[in-house]
PDB file of N, CA and C in Angstrom:
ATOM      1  N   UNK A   1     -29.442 -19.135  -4.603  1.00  0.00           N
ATOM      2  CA  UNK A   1     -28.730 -18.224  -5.476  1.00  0.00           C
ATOM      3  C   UNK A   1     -28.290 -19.003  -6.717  1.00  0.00           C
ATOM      4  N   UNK A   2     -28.464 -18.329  -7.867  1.00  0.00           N
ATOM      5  CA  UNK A   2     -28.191 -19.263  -9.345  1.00  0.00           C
ATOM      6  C   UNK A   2     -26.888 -18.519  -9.625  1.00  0.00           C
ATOM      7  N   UNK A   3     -25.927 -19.585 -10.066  1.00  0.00           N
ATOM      8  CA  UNK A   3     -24.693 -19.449 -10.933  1.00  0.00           C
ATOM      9  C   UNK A   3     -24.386 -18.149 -11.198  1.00  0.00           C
ATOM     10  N   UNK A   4     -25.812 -17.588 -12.251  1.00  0.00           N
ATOM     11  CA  UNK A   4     -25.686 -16.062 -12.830  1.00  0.00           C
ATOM     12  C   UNK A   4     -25.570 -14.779 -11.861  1.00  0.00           C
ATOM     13  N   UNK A   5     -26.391 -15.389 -10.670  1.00  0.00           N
ATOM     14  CA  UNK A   5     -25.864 -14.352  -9.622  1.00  0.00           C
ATOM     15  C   UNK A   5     -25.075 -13.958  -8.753  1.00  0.00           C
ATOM     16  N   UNK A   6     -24.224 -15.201  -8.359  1.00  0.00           N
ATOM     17  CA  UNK A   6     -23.222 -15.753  -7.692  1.00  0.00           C
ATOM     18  C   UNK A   6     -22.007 -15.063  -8.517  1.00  0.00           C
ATOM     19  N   UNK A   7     -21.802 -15.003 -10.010  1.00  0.00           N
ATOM     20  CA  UNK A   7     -20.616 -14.930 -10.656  1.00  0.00           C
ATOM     21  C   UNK A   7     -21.095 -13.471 -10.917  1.00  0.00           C
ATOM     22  N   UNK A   8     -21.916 -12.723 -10.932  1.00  0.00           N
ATOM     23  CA  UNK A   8     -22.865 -11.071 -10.961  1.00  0.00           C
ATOM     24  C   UNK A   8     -21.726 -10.534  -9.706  1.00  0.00           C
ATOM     25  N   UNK A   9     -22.443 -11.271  -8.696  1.00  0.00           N
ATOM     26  CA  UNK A   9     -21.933 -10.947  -7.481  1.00  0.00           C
ATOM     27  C   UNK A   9     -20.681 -11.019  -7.041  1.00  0.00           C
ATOM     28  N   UNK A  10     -19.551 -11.484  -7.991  1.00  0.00           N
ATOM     29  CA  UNK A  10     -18.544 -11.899  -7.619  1.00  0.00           C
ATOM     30  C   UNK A  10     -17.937 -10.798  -8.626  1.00  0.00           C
ATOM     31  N   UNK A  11     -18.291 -10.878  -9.569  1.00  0.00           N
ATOM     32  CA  UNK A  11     -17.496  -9.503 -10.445  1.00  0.00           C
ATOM     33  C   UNK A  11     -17.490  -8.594  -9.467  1.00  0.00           C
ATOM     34  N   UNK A  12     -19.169  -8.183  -9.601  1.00  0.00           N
ATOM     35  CA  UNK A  12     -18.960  -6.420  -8.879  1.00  0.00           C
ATOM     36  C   UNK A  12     -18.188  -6.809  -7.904  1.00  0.00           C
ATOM     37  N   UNK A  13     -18.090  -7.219  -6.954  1.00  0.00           N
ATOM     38  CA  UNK A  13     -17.023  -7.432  -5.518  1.00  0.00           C
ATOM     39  C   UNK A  13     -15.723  -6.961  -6.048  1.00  0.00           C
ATOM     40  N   UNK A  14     -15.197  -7.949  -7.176  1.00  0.00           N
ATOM     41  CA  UNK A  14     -13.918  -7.501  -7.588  1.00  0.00           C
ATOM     42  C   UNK A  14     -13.291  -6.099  -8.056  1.00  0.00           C
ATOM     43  N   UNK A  15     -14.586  -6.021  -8.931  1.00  0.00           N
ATOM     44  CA  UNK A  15     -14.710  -4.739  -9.442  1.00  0.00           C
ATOM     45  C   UNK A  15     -14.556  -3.458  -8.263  1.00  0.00           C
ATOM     46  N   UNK A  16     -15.173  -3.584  -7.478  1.00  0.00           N
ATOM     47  CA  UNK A  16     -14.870  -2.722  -6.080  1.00  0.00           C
ATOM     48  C   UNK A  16     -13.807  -3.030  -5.474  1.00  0.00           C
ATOM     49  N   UNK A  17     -13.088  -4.518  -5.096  1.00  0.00           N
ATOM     50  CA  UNK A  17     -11.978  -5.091  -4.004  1.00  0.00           C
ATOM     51  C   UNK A  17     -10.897  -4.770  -4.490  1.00  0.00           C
ATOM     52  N   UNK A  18     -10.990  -4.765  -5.965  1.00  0.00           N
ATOM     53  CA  UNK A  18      -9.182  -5.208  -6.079  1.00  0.00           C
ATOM     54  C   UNK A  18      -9.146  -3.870  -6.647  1.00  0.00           C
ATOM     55  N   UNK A  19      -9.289  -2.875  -7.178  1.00  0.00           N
ATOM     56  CA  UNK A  19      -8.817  -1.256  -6.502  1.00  0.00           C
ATOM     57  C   UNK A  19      -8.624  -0.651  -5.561  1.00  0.00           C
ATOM     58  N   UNK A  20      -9.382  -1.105  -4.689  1.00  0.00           N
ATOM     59  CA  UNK A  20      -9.442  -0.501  -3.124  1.00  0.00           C
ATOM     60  C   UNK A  20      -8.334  -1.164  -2.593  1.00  0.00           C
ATOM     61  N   UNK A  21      -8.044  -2.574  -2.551  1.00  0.00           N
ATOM     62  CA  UNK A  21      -6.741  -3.119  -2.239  1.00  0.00           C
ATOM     63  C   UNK A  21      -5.364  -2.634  -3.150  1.00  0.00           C
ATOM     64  N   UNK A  22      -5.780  -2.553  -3.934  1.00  0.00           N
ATOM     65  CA  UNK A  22      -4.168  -1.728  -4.533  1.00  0.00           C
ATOM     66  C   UNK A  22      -4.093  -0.750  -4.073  1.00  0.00           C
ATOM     67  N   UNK A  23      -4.938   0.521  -3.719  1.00  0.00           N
ATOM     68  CA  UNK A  23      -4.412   1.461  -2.997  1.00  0.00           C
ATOM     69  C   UNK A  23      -4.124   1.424  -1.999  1.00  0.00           C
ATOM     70  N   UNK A  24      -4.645   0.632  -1.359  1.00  0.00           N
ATOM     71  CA  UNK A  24      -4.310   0.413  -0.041  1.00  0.00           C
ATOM     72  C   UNK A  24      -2.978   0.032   0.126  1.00  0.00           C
ATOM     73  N   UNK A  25      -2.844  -1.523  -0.572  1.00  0.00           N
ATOM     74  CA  UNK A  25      -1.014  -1.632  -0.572  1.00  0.00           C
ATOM     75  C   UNK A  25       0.166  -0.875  -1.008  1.00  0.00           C
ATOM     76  N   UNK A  26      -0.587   0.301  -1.883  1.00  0.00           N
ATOM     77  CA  UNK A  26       0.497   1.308  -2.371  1.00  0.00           C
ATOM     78  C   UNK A  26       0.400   2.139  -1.098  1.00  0.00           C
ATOM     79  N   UNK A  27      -0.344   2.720  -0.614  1.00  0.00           N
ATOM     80  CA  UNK A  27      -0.452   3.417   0.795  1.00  0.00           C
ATOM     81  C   UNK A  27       0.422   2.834   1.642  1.00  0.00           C
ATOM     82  N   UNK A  28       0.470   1.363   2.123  1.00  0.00           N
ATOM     83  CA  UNK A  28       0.988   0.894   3.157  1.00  0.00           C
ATOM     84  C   UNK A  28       2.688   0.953   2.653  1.00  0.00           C
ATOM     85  N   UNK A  29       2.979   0.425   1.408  1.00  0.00           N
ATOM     86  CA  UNK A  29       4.448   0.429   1.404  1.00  0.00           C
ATOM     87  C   UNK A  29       4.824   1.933   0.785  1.00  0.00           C
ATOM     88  N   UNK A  30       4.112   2.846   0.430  1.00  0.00           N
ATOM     89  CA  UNK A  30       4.769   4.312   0.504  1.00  0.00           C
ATOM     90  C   UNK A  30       5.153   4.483   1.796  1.00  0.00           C
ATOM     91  N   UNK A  31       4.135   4.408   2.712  1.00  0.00           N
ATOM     92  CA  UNK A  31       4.721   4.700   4.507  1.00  0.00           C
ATOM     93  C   UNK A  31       5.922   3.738   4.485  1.00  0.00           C
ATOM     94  N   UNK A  32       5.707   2.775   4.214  1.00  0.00           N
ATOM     95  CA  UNK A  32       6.712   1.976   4.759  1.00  0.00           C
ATOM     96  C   UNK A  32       8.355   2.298   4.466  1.00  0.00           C
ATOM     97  N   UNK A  33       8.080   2.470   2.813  1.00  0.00           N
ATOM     98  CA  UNK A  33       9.212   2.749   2.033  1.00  0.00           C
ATOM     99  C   UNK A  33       9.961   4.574   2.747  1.00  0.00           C
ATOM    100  N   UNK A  34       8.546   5.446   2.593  1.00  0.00           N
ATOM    101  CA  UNK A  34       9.300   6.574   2.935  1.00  0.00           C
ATOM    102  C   UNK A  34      10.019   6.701   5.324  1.00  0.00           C
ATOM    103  N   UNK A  35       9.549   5.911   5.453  1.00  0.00           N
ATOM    104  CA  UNK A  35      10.286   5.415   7.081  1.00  0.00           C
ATOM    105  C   UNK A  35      10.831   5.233   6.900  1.00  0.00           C
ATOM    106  N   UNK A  36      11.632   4.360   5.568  1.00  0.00           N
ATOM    107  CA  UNK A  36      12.689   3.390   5.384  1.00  0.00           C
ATOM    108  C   UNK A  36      13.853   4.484   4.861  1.00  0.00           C
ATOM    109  N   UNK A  37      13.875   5.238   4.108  1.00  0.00           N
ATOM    110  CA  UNK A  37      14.575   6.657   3.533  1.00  0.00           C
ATOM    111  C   UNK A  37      14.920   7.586   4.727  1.00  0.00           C
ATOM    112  N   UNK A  38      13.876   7.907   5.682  1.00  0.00           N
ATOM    113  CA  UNK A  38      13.971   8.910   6.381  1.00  0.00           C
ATOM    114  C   UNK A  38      15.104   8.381   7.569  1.00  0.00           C
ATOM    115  N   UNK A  39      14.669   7.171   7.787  1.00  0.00           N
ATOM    116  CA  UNK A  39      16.130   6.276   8.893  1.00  0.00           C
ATOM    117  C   UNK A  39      16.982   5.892   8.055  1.00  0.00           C
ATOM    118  N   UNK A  40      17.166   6.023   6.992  1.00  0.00           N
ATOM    119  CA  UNK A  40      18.555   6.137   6.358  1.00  0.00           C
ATOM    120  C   UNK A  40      19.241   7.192   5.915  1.00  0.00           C
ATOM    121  N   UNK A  41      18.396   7.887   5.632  1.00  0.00           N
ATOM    122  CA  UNK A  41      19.365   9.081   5.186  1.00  0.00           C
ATOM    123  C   UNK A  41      19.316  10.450   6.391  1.00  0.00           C
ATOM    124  N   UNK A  42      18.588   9.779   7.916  1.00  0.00           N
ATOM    125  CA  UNK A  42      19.284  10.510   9.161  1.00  0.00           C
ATOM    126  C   UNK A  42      19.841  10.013   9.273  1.00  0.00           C
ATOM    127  N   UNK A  43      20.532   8.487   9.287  1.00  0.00           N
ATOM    128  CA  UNK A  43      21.096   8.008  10.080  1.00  0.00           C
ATOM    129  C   UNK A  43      22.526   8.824   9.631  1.00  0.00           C
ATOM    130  N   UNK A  44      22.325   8.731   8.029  1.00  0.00           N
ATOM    131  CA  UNK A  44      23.437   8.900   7.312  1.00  0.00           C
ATOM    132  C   UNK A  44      24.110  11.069   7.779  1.00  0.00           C
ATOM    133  N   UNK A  45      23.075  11.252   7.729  1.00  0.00           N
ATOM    134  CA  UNK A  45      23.580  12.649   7.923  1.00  0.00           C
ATOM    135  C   UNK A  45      24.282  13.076   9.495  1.00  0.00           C
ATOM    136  N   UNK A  46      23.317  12.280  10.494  1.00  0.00           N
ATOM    137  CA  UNK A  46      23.717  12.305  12.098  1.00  0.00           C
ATOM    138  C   UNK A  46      25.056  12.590  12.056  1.00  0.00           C
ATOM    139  N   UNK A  47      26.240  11.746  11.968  1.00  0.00           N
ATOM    140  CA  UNK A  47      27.340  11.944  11.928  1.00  0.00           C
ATOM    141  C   UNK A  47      28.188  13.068  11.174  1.00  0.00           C
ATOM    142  N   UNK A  48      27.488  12.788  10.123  1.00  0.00           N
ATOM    143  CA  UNK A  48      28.382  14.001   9.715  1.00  0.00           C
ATOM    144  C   UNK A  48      28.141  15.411   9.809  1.00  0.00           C
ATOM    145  N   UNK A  49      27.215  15.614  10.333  1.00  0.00           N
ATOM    146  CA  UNK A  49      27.123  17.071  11.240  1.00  0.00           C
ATOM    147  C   UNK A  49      28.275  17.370  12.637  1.00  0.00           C
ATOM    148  N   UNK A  50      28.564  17.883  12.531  1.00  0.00           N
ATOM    149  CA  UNK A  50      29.659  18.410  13.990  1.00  0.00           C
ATOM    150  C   UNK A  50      29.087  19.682  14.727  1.00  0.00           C
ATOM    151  N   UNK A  51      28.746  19.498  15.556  1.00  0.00           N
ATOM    152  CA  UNK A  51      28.001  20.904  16.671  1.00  0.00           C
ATOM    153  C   UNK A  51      29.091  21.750  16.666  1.00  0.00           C
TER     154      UNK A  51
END
């Protein structure tokens, strides 16, 4: 494999990887983040409800 194809081959990769990985990490910490809201702001409401 020559230089020119190696660094060919390494763009497109990127060109495909590192979008697909940003969504992905925005995916993972939206879940993460919105778990993180939903156990806080039950936790927060639990109590102050009275049956």
């Amino acid at each position: 494999m020559s230089p020119e194809e190696f660094f060919m081959y390494l763009t497109i990769g990127l060109i495909v990887l590192v979008p697909i990985g940003a969504r992905l990490y925005r995916w993972t910490t939206l879940r993460r983040t919105q778990e993180m809201l939903r156990d806080q702001f039950g936790q927060q409401r639990g109590p102050d409800q009275r049956p």
